[in-house]
Protein backbone atom coordinates (compact mmCIF):
# COMPACT_ATOMS: atom_id res chain seq x y z
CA UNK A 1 0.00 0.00 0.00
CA UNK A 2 1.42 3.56 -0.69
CA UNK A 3 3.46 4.48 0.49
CA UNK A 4 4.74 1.36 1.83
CA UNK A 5 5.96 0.00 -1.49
CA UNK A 6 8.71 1.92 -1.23
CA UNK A 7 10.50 0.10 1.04
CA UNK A 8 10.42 -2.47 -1.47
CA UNK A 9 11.04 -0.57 -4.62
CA UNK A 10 13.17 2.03 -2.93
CA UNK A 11 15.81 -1.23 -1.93
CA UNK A 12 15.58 -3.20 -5.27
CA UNK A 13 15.96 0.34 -7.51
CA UNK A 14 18.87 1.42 -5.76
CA UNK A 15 21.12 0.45 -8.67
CA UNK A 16 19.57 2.63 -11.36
CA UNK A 17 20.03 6.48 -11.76
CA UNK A 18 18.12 8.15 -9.30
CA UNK A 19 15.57 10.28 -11.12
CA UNK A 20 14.29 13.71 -9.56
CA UNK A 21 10.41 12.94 -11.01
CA UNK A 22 8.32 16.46 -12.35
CA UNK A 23 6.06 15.24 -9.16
CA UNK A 24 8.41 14.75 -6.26
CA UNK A 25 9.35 18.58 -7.20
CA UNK A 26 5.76 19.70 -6.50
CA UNK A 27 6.20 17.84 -2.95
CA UNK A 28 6.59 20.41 -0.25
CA UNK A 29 10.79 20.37 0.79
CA UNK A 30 10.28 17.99 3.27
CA UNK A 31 7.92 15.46 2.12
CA UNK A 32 10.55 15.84 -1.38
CA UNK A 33 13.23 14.68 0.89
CA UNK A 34 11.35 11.68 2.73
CA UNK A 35 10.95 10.75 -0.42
CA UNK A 36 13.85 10.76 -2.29
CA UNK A 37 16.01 9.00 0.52
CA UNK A 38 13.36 6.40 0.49
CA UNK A 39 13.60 6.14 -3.02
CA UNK A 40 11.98 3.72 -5.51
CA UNK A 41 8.42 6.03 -7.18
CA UNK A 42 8.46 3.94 -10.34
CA UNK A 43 6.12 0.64 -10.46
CA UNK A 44 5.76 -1.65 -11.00
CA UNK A 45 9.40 -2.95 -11.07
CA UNK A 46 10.44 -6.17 -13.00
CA UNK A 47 13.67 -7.35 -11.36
CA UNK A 48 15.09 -10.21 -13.82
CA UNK A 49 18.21 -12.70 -13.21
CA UNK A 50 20.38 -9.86 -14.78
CA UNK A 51 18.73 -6.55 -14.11
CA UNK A 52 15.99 -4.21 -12.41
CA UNK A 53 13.50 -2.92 -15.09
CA UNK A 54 11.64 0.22 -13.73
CA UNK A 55 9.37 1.18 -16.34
CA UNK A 56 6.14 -0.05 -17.86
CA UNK A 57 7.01 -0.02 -21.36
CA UNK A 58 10.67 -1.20 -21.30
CA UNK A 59 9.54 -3.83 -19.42
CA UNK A 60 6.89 -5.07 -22.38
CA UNK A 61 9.82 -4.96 -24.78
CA UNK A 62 11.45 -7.38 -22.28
CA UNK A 63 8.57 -8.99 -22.04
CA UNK A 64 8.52 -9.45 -25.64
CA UNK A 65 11.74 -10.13 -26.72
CA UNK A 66 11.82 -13.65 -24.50
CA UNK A 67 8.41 -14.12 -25.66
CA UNK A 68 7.63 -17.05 -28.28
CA UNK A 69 6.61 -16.04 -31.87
CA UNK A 70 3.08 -16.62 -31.49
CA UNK A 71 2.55 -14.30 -28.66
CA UNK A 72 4.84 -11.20 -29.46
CA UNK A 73 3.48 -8.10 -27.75
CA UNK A 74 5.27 -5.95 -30.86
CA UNK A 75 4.74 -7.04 -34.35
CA UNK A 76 7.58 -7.91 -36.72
CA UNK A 77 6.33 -5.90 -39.30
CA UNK A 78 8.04 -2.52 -39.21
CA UNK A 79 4.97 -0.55 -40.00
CA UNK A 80 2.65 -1.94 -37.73
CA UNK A 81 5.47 -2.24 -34.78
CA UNK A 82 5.44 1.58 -35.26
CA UNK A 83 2.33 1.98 -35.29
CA UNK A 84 1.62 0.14 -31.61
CA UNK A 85 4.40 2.10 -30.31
CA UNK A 86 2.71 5.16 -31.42
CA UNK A 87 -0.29 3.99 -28.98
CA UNK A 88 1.30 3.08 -26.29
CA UNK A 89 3.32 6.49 -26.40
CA UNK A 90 -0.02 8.02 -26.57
CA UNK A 91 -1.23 6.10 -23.80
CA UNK A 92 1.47 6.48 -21.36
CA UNK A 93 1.90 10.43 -22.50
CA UNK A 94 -1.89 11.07 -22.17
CA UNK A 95 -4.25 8.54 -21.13
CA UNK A 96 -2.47 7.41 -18.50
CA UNK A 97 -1.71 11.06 -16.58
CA UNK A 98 -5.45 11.93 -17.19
CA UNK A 99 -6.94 9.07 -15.77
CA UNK A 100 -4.85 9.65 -12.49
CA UNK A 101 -6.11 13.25 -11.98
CA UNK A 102 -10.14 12.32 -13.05
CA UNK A 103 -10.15 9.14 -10.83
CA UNK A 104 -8.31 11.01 -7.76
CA UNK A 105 -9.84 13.75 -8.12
CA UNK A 106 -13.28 12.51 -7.58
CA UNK A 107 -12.43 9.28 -5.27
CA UNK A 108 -9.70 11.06 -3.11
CA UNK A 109 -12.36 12.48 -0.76
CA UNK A 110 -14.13 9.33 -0.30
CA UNK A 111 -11.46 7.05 1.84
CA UNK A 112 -14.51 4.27 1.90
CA UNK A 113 -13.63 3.84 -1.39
CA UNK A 114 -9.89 4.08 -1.56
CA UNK A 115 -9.61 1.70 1.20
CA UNK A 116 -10.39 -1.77 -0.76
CA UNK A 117 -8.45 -0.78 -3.61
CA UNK A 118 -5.32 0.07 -1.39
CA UNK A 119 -5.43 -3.13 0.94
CA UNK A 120 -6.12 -5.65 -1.30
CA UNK A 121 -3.59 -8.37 -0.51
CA UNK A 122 -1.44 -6.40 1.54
CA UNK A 123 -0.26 -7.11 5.41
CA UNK A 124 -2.83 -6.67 8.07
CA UNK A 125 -0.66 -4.10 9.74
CA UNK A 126 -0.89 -1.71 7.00
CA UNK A 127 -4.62 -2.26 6.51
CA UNK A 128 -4.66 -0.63 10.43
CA UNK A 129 -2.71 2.12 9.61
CA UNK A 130 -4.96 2.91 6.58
CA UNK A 131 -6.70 5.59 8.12
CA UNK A 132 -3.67 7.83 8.88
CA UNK A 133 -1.50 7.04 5.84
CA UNK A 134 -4.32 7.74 3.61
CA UNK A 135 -4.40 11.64 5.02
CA UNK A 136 -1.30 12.07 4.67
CA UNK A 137 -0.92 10.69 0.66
CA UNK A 138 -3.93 12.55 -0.69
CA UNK A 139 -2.29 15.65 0.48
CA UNK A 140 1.01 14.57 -1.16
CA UNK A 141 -0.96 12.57 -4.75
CA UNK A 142 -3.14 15.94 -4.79
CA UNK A 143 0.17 18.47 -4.84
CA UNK A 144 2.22 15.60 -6.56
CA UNK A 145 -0.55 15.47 -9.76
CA UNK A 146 -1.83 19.08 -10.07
CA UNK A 147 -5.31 17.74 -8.96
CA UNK A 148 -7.85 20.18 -8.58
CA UNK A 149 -11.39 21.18 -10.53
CA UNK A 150 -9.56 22.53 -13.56
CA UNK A 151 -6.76 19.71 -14.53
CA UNK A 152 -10.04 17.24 -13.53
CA UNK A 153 -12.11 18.81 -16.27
CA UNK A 154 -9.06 18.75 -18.62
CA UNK A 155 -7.79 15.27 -17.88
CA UNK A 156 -12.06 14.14 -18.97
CA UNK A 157 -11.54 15.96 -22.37
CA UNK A 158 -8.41 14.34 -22.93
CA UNK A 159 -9.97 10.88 -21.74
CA UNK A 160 -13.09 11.08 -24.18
CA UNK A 161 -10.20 12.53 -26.86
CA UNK A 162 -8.84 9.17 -26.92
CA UNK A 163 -11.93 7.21 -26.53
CA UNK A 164 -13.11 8.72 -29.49
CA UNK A 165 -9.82 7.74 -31.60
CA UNK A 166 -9.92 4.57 -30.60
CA UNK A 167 -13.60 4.51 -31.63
CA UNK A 168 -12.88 5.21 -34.72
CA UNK A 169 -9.88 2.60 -34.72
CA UNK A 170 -12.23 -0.06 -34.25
CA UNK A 171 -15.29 1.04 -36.29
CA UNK A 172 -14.52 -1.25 -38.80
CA UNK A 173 -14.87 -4.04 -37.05
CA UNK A 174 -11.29 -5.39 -35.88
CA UNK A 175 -10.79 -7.19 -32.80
CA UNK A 176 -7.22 -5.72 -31.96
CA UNK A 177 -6.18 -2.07 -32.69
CA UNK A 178 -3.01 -3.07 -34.54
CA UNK A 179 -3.19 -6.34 -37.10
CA UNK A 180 -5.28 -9.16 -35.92
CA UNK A 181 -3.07 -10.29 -33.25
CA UNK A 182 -2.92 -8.62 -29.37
CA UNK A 183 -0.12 -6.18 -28.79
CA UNK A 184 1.13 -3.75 -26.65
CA UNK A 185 -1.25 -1.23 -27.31
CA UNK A 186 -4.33 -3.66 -26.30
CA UNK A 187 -2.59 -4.42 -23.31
CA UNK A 188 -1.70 -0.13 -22.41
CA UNK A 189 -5.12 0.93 -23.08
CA UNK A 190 -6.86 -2.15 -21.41
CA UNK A 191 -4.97 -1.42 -18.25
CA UNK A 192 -4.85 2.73 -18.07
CA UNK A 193 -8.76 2.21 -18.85
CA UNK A 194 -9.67 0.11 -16.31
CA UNK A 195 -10.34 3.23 -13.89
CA UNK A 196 -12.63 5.00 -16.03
CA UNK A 197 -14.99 2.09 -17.30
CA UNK A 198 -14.15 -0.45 -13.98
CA UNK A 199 -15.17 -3.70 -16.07
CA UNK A 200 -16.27 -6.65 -14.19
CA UNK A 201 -13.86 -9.14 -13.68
CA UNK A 202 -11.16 -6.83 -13.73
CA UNK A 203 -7.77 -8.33 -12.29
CA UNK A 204 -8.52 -6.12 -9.17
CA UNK A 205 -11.27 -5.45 -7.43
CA UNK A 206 -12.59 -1.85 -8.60
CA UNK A 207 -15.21 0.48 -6.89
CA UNK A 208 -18.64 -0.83 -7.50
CA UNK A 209 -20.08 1.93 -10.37
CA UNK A 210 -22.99 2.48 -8.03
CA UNK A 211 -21.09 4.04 -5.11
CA UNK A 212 -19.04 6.15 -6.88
CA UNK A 213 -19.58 9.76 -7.93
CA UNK A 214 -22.18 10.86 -10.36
């Protein structure tokens, strides 16, 4: 549970660069400094027999470069390889920071429902301490993101933006929004969508649609 992971990621990162993030500098000087001796912001975090992989996309190409033919998540074919990395660009770039300041921004003040998604799975001891972390990281997540009424309102546009392009991807019918086969750009907008639609059977457990805000 945030920010707990950290004292996992914090220890197994230690080897890379460290990285002052454009959100640890909106962190108030002390908080920043908590923080950055702690270490370890990016997840998730692939550690391998040979390295630490910190980052979503590189570790899909790892991901896909020990992966068999028949389940590559990039095709072979130059054009269409470019095109899913054109997605999932656009999906990490966009989607991705948009969802994170239209979902907090609206669930933030409601810990009932920020509870089940944080303690899923995690130890019991953190599941008691819930109540006080939680005050403390929406003050941070809301100063670290920029989230607020106005970046809310933006971060929708840019959400039904990209909905609508990938609308219009699939209007003619195709199963997958690259070729005929899944790829990394399913698999990015599956997952940074998952907030904003919160499908059933959803790898994690998601806030029932009838709880949550209008």
């Amino acid at each position: 549970m945030p920010p707990f992971h950290r004292l996992a990621t914090g220890r197994i990162c230690k080897q890379l660069d460290p990285v002052v993030t454009e959100t640890e500098r909106r962190m108030s000087p002390f908080n920043r400094f908590i923080f950055q001796r702690v270490g370890g912001q990016s997840v998730p975090v692939l550690v391998t027999q040979t390295e630490v992989i910190a980052n979503s996309e590189d570790i899909l190409r790892y991901v896909d470069v020990i992966a068999p033919d028949g389940a590559k998540l990039y095709p072979t074919d130059p054009d269409k390889r470019k095109q899913v990395e054109k997605f999932v660009n656009l999906f990490d770039s966009i989607l991705a920071p948009a969802v994170r300041q239209w979902f907090y921004f609206y669930l933030f003040n409601q810990a009932q429902l920020i509870q089940p998604l944080w303690c899923q799975g995690v130890p019991w001891f953190e599941c008691l301490l819930f109540p006080i972390v939680f005050r403390w990281m929406r003050s941070n997540v809301f100063q670290m993101y920029s989230i607020n009424t106005t970046t809310a309102t933006t971060a929708y546009d840019r959400i039904y933006e990209i909905f609508e392009t990938i609308e219009n991807q699939l209007a003619d019918g195709r199963a997958y929004l690259v070729g005929d086969s899944f790829s990394a750009a399913d698999l990015t907008f599956a997952t940074l969508s998952a907030a904003v639609v919160m499908p059933v059977g959803y790898g994690v457990t998601l806030p029932d649609l009838s709880k949550v805000p209008s």
